[in-house]
C-alpha atoms as a PDB file:
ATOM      1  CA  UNK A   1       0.000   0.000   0.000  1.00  0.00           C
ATOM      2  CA  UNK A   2       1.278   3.286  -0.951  1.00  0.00           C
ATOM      3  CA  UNK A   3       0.583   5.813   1.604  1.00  0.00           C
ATOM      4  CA  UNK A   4      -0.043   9.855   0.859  1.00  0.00           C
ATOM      5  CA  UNK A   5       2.771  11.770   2.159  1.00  0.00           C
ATOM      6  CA  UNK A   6       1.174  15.036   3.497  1.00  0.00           C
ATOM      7  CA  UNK A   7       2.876  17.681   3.828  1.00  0.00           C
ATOM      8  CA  UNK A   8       0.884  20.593   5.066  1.00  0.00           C
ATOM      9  CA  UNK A   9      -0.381  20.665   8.930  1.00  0.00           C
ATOM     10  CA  UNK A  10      -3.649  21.621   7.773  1.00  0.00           C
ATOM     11  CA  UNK A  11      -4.153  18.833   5.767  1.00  0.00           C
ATOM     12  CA  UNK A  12      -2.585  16.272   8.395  1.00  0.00           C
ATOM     13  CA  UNK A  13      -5.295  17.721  11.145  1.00  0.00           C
ATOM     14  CA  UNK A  14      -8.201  16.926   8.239  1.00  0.00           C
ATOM     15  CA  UNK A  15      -6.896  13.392   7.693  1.00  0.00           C
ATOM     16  CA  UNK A  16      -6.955  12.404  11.645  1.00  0.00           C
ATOM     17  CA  UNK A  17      -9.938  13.980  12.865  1.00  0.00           C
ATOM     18  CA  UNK A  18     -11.996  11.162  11.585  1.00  0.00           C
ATOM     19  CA  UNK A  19      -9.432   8.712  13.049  1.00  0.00           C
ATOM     20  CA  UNK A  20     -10.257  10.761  16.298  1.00  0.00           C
ATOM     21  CA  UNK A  21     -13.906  10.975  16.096  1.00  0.00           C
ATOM     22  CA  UNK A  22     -13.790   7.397  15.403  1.00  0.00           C
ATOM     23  CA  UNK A  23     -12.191   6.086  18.619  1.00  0.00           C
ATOM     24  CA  UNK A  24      -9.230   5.040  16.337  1.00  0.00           C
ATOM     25  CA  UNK A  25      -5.633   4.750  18.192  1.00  0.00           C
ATOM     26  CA  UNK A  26      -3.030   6.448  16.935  1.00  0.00           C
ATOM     27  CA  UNK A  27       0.220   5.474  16.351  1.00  0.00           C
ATOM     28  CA  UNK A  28       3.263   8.028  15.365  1.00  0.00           C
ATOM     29  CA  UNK A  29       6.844   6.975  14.329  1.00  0.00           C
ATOM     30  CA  UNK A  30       9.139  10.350  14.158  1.00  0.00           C
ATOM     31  CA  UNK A  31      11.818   9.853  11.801  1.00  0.00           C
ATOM     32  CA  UNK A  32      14.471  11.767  10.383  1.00  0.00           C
ATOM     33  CA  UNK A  33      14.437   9.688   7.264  1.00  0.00           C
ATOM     34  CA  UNK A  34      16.687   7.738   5.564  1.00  0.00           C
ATOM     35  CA  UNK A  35      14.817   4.421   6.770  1.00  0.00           C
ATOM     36  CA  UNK A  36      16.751   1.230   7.789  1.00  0.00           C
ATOM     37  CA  UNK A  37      15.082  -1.478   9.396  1.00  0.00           C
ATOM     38  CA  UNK A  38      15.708  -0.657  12.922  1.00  0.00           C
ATOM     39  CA  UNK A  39      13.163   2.090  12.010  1.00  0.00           C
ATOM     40  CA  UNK A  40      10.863  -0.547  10.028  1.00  0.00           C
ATOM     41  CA  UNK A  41      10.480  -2.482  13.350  1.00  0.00           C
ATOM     42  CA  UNK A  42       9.142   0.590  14.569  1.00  0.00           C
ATOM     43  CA  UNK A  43       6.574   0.987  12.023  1.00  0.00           C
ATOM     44  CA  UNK A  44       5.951  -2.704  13.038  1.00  0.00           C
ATOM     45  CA  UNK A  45       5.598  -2.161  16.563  1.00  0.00           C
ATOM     46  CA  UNK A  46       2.868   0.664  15.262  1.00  0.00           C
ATOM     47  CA  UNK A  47       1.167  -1.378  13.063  1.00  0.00           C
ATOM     48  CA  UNK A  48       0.287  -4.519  15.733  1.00  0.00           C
ATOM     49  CA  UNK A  49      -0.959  -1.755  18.140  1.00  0.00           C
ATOM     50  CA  UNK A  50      -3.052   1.058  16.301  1.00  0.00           C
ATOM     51  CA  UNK A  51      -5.713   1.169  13.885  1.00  0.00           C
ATOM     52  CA  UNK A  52      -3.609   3.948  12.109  1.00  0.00           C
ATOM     53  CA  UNK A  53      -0.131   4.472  11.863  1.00  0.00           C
ATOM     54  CA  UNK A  54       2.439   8.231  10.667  1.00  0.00           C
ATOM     55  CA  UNK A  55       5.422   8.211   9.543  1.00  0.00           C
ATOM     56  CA  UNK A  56       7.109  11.152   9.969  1.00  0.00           C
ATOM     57  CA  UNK A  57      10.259  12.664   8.119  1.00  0.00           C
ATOM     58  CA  UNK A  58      12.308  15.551   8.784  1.00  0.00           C
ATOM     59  CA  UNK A  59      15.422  16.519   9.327  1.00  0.00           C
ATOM     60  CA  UNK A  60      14.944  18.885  12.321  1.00  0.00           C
ATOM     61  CA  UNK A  61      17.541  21.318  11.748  1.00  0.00           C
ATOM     62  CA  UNK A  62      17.376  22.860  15.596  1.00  0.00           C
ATOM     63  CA  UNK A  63      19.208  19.390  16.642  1.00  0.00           C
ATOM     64  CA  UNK A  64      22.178  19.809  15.064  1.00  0.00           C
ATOM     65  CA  UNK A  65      25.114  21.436  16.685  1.00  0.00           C
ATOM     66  CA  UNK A  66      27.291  20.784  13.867  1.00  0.00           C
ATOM     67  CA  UNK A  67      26.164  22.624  10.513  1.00  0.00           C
ATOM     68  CA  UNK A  68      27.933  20.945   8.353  1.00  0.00           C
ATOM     69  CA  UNK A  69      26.619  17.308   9.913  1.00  0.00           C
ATOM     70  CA  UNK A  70      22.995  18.858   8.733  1.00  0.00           C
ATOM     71  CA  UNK A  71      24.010  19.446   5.625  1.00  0.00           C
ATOM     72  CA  UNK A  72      25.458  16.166   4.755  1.00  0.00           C
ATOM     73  CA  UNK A  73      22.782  13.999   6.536  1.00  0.00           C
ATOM     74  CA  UNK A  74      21.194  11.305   4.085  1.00  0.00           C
ATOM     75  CA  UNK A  75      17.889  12.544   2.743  1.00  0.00           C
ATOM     76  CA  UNK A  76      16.241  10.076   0.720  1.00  0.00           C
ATOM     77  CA  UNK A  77      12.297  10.962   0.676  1.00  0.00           C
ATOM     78  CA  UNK A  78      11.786   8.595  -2.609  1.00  0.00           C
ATOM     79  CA  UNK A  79      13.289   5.268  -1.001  1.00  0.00           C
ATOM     80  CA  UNK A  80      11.826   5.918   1.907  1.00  0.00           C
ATOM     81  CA  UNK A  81       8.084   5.951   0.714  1.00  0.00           C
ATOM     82  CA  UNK A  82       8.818   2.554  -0.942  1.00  0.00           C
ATOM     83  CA  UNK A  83      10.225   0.729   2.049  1.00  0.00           C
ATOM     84  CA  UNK A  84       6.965   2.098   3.696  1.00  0.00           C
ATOM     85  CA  UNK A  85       4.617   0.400   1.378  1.00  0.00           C
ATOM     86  CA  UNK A  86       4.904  -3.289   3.128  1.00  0.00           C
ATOM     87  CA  UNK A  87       3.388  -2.156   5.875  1.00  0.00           C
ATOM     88  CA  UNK A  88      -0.288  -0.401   6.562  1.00  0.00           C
ATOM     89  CA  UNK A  89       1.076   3.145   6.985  1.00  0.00           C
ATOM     90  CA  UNK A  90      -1.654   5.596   6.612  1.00  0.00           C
ATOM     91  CA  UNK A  91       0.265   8.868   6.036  1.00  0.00           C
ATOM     92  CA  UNK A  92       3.909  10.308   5.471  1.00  0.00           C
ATOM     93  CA  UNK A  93       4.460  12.911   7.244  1.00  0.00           C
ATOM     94  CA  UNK A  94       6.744  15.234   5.589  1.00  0.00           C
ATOM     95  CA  UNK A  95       6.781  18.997   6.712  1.00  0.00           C
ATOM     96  CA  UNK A  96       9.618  21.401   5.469  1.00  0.00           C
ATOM     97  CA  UNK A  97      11.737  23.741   7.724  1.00  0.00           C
ATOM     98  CA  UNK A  98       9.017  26.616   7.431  1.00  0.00           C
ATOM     99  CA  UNK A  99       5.760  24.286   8.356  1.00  0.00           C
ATOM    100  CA  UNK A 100       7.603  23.021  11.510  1.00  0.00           C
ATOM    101  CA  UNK A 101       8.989  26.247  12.668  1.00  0.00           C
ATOM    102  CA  UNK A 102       7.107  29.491  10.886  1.00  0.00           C
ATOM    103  CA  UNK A 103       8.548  33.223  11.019  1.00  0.00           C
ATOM    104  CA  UNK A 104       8.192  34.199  14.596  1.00  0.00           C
ATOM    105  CA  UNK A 105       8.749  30.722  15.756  1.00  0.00           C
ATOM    106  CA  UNK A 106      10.021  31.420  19.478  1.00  0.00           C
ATOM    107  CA  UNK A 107       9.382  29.003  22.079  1.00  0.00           C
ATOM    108  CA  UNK A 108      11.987  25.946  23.233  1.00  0.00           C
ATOM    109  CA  UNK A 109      11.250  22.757  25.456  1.00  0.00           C
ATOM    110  CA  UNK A 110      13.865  21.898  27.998  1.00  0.00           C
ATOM    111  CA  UNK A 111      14.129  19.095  29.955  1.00  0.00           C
ATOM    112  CA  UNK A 112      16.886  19.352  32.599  1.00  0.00           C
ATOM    113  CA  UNK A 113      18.919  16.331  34.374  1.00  0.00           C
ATOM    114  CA  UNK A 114      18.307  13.562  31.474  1.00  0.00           C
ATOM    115  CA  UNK A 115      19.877  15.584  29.072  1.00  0.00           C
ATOM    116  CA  UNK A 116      22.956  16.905  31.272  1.00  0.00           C
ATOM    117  CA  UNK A 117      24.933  14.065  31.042  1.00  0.00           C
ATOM    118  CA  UNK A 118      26.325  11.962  27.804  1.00  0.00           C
ATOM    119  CA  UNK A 119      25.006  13.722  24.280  1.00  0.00           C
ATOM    120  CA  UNK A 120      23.634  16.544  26.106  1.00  0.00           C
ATOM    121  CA  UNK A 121      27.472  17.394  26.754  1.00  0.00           C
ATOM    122  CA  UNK A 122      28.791  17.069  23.350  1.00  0.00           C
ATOM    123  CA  UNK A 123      26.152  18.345  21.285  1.00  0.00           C
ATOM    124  CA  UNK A 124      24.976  21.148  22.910  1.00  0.00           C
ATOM    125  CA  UNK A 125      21.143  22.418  22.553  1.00  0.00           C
ATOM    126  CA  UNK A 126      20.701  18.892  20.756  1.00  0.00           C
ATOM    127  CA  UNK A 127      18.035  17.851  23.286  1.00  0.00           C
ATOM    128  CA  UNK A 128      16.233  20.810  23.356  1.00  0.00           C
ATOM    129  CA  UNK A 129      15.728  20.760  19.794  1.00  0.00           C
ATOM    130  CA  UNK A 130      14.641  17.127  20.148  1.00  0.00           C
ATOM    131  CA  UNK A 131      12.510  17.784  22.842  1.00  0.00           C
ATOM    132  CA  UNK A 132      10.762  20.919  21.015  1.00  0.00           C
ATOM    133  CA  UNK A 133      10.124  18.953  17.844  1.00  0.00           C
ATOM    134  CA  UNK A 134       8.899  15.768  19.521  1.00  0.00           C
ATOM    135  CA  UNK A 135       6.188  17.911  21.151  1.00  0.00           C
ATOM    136  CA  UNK A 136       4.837  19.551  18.340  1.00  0.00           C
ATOM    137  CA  UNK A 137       4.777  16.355  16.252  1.00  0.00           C
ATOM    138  CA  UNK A 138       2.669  14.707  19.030  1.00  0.00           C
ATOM    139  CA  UNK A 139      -0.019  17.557  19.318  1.00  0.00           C
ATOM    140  CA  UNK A 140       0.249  17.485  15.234  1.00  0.00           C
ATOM    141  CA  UNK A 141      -0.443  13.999  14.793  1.00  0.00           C
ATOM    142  CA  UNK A 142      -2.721  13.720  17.625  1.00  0.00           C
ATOM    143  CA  UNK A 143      -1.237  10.342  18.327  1.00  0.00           C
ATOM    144  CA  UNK A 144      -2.148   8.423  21.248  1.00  0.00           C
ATOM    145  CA  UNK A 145       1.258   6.087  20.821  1.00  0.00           C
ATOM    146  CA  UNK A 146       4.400   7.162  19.814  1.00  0.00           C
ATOM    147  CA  UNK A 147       7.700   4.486  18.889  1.00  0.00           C
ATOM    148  CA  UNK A 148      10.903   5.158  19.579  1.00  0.00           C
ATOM    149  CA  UNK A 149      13.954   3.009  19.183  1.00  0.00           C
ATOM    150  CA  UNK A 150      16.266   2.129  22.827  1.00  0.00           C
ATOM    151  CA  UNK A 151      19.290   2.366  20.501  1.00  0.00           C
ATOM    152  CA  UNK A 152      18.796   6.163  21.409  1.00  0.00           C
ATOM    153  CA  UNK A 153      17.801   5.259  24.869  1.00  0.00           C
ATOM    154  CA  UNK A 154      18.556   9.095  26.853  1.00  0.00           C
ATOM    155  CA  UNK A 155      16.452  10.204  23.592  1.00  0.00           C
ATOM    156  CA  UNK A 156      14.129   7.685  24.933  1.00  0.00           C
ATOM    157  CA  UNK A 157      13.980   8.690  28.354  1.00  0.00           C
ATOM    158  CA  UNK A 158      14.058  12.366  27.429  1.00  0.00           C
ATOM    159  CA  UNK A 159      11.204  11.847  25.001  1.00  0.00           C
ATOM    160  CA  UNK A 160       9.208  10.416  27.998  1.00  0.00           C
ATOM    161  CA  UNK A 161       9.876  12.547  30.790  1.00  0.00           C
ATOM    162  CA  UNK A 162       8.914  15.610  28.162  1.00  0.00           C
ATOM    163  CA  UNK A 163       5.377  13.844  27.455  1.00  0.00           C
ATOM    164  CA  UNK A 164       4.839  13.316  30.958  1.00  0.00           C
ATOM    165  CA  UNK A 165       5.519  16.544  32.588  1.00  0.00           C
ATOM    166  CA  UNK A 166       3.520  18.254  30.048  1.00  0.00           C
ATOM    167  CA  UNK A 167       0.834  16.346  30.142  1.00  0.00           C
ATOM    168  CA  UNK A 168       0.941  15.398  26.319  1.00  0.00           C
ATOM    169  CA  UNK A 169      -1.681  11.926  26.518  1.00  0.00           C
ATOM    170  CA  UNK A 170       0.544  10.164  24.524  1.00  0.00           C
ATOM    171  CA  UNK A 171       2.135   6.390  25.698  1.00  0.00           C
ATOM    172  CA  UNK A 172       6.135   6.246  24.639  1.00  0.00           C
ATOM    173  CA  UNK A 173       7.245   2.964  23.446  1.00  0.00           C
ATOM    174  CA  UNK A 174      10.571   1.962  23.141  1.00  0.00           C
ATOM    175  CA  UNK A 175      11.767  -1.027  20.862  1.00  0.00           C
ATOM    176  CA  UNK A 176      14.816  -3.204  20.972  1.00  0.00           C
ATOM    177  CA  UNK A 177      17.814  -2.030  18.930  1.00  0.00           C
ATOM    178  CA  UNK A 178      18.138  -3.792  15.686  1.00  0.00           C
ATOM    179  CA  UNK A 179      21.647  -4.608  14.645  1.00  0.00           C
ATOM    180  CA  UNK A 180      23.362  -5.679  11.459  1.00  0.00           C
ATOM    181  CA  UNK A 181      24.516  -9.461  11.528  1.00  0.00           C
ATOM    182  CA  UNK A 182      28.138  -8.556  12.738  1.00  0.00           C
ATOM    183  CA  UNK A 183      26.515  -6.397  15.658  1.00  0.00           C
ATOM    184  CA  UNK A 184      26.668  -3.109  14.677  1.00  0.00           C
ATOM    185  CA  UNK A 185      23.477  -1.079  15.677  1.00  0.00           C
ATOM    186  CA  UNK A 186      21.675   0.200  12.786  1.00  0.00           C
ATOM    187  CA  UNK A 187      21.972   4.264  11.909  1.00  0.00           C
ATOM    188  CA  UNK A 188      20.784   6.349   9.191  1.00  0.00           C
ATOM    189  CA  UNK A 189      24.399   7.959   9.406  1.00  0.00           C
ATOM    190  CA  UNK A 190      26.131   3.904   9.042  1.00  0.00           C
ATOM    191  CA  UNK A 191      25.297   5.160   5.190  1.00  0.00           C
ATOM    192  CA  UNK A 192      28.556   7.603   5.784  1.00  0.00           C
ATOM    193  CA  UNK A 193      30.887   5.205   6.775  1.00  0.00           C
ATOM    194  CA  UNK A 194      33.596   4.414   4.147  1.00  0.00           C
ATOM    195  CA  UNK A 195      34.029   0.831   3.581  1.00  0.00           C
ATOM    196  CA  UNK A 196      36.967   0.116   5.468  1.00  0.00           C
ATOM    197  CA  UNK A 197      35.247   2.322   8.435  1.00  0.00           C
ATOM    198  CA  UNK A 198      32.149   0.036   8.219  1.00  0.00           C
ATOM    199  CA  UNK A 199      34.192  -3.027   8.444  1.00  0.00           C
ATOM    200  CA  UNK A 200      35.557  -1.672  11.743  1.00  0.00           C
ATOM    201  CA  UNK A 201      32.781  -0.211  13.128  1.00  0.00           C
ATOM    202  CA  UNK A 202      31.639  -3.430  14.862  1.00  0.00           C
ATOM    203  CA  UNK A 203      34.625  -3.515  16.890  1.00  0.00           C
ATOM    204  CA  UNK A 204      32.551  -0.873  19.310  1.00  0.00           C
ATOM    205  CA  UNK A 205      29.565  -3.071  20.303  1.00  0.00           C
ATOM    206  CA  UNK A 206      32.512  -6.177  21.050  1.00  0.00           C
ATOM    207  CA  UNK A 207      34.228  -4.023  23.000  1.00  0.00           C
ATOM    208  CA  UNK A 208      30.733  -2.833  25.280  1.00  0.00           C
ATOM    209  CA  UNK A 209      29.721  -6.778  25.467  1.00  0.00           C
ATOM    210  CA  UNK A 210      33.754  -6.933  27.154  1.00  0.00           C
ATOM    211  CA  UNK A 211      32.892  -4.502  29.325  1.00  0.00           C
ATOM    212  CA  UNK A 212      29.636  -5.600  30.444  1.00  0.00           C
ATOM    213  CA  UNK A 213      30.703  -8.967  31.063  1.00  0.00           C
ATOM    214  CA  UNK A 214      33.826  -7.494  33.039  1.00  0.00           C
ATOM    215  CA  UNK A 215      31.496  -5.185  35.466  1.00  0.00           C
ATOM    216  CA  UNK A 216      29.603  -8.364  36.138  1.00  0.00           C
ATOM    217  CA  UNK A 217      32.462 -10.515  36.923  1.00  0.00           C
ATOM    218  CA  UNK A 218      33.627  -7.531  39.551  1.00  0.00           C
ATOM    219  CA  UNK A 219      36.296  -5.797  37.555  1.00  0.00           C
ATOM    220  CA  UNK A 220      37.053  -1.777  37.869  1.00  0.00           C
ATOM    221  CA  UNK A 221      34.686  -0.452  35.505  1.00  0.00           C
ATOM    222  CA  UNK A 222      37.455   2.432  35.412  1.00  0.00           C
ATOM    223  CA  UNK A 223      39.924   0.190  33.764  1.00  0.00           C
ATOM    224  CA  UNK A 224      37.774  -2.204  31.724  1.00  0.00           C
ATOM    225  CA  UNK A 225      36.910   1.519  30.176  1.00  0.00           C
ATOM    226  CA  UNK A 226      40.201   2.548  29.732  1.00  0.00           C
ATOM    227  CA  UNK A 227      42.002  -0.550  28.431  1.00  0.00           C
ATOM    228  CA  UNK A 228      38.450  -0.529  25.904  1.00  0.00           C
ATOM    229  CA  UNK A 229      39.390   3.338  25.007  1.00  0.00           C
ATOM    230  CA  UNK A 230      42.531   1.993  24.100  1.00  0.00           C
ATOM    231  CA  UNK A 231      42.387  -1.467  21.973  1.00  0.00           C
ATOM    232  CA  UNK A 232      39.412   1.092  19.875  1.00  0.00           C
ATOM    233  CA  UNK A 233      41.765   3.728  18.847  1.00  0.00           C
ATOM    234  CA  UNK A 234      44.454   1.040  18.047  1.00  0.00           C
ATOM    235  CA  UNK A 235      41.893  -0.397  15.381  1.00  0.00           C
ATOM    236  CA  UNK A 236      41.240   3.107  13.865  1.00  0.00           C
ATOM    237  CA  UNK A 237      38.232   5.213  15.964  1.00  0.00           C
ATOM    238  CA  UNK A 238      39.080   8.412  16.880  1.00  0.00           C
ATOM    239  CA  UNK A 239      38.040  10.327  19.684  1.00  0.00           C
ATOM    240  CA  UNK A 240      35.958   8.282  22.605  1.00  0.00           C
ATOM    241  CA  UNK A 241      33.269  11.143  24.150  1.00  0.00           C
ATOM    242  CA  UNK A 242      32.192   8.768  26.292  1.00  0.00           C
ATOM    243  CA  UNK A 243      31.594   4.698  27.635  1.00  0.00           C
ATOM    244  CA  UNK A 244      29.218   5.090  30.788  1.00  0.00           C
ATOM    245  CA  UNK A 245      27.388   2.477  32.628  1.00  0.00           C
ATOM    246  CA  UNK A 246      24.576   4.802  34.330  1.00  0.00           C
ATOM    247  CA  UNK A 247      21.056   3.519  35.684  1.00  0.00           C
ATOM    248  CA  UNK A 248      18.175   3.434  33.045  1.00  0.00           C
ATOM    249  CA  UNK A 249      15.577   5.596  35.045  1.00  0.00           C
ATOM    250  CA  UNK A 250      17.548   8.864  35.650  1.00  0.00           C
ATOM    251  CA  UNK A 251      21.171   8.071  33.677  1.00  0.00           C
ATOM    252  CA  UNK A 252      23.478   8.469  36.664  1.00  0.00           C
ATOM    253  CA  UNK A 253      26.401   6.732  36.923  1.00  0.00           C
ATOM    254  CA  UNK A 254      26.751   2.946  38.046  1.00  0.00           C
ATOM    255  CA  UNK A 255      29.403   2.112  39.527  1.00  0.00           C
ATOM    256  CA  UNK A 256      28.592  -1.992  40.368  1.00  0.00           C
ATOM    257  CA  UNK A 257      26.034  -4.286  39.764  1.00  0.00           C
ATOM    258  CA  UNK A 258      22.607  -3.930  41.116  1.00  0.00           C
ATOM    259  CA  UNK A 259      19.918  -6.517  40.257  1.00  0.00           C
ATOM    260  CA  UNK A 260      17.022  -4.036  41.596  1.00  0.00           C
ATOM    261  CA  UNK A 261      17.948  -1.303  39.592  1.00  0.00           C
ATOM    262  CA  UNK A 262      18.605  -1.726  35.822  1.00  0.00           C
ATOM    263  CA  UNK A 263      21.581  -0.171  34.224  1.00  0.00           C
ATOM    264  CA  UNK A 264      22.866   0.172  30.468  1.00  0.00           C
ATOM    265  CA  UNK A 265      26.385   0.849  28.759  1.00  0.00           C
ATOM    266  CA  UNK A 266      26.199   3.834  26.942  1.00  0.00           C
ATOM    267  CA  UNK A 267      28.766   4.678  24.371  1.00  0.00           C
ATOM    268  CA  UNK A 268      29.716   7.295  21.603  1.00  0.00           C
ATOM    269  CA  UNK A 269      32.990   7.040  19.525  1.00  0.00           C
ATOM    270  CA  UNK A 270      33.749   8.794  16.261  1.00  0.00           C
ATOM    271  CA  UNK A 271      35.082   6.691  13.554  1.00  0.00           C
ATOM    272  CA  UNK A 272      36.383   8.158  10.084  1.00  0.00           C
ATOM    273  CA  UNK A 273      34.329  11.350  10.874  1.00  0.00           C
ATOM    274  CA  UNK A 274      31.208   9.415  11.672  1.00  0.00           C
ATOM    275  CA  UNK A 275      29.744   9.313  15.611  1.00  0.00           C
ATOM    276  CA  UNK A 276      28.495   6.050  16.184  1.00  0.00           C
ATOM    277  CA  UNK A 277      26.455   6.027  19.465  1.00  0.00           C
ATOM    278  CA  UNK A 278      25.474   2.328  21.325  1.00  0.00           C
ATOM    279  CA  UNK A 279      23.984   1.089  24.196  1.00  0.00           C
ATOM    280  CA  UNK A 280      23.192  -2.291  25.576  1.00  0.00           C
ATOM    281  CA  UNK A 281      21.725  -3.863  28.580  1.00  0.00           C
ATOM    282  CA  UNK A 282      23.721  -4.562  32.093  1.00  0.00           C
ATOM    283  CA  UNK A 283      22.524  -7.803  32.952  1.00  0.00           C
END
């Protein structure tokens, strides 16, 4: 099925107030495009639990701390709407720069704590714009269920603790992280990666299950970070912003096993001028 890709608000608010006035659910999967299957589970996830399912696409320019990482981020609008058609999506979403954000456009959402640790220290303002855009694509779509992918997991938990202290009526899903078959977590910006790069870029989720299995065998997270740090820049990454182990409900840092609270290994390391961020479970 090919869906319509809208791209007016006006027209978008037309299409779902008969889903609305029909007691239909809802279900919105925000996208930046360039589709991979890691978002297609998503779409998934909305299909099995809504009677009507968005897609939306856009490159939201007011996360991006980095101008020149806008400007070369994949855009590919065409392949996208084709990968969509396997699956009972009822509208693309697809506003440009001056729909989302009209002259005069003034206000910002902030969330505080989640997004002072981690990405919210080396991309500066990237959370707010995240935040900002994620609201206004809720209260556009009027969903009533909203999928997100853990592979961004403080997005996740930012994305949540915005809906719930504003009181958008929206339920946050997050889905497991789909990987390539060598373990590499799927990205719209993998596409960037040189072919040598790709080949190495694995080497970063090995490297988190060593650590993981480390922590839980009662070695220094301190050095099983370190020596990590090291054996990746030996193999070709770059710079290493950050490996944390930090607790899933407020990110602070971990620093041993816990079986009552649940923790994650986060990670961000730049590769051939690509940042691949990661994150898996520490149990």
């Amino acid at each position: 099925m090919t869906a319509p890709i809208i791209r007016s608000l006006a027209e978008l608010r037309a299409m779902t107030r008969g889903w609305q006035m029909a007691g239909e659910k809802i279900g919105v999967v925000p996208t930046m495009g360039a589709l991979h299957d890691g978002h297609l589970s998503l779409v998934k996830a909305a299909e099995e639990s809504c009677e009507r399912v968005i897609v939306t696409i856009f490159v939201n320019p007011k996360q991006f701390n980095n101008p020149e990482d806008l400007k070369n981020y994949p855009r590919t609008e065409e392949d996208d709407a084709r990968k969509l058609r396997r699956f009972s999506v009822d509208a693309i979403y697809v506003p440009d720069g001056d729909e989302m954000y009209p002259d005069g456009f003034a206000t910002t959402v902030s969330v505080s704590g989640l997004t002072d640790v981690m990405d919210g220290t080396y991309r500066p303002g990237h959370f707010e714009g995240v935040a900002t855009v994620v609201a206004k694509l809720f209260l556009q779509t009027s969903a009533s269920d909203a999928f997100f992918g853990e592979k961004d997991f403080q997005q996740l938990q930012v994305v949540r603790r915005m809906a719930r202290d504003l009181d958008i009526p929206i339920t946050v899903h997050g889905c497991p992280t789909i990987r390539e078959i060598d373990g590499l977590a799927m990205s719209s910006r993998n596409l960037l990666l040189s072919d040598r790069a790709r080949v190495t870029a694995p080497r970063l989720h090995e490297e988190m299950e060593r650590i993981v299995e480390g922590f839980l065998g009662g070695e220094d997270p301190a050095e099983l970070t370190q020596a990590a740090i090291k054996r990746l820049q030996a193999q070709g990454f770059g710079d290493v912003d950050y490996i944390d182990i930090r607790a899933n409900d407020d990110l602070s840092l971990v620093t041993a096993p816990d079986p009552a609270r649940p923790a994650r290994l986060f990670a961000a390391a730049w590769l051939a001028g690509v940042r691949l961020i990661d994150n898996i479970a520490v149990e």
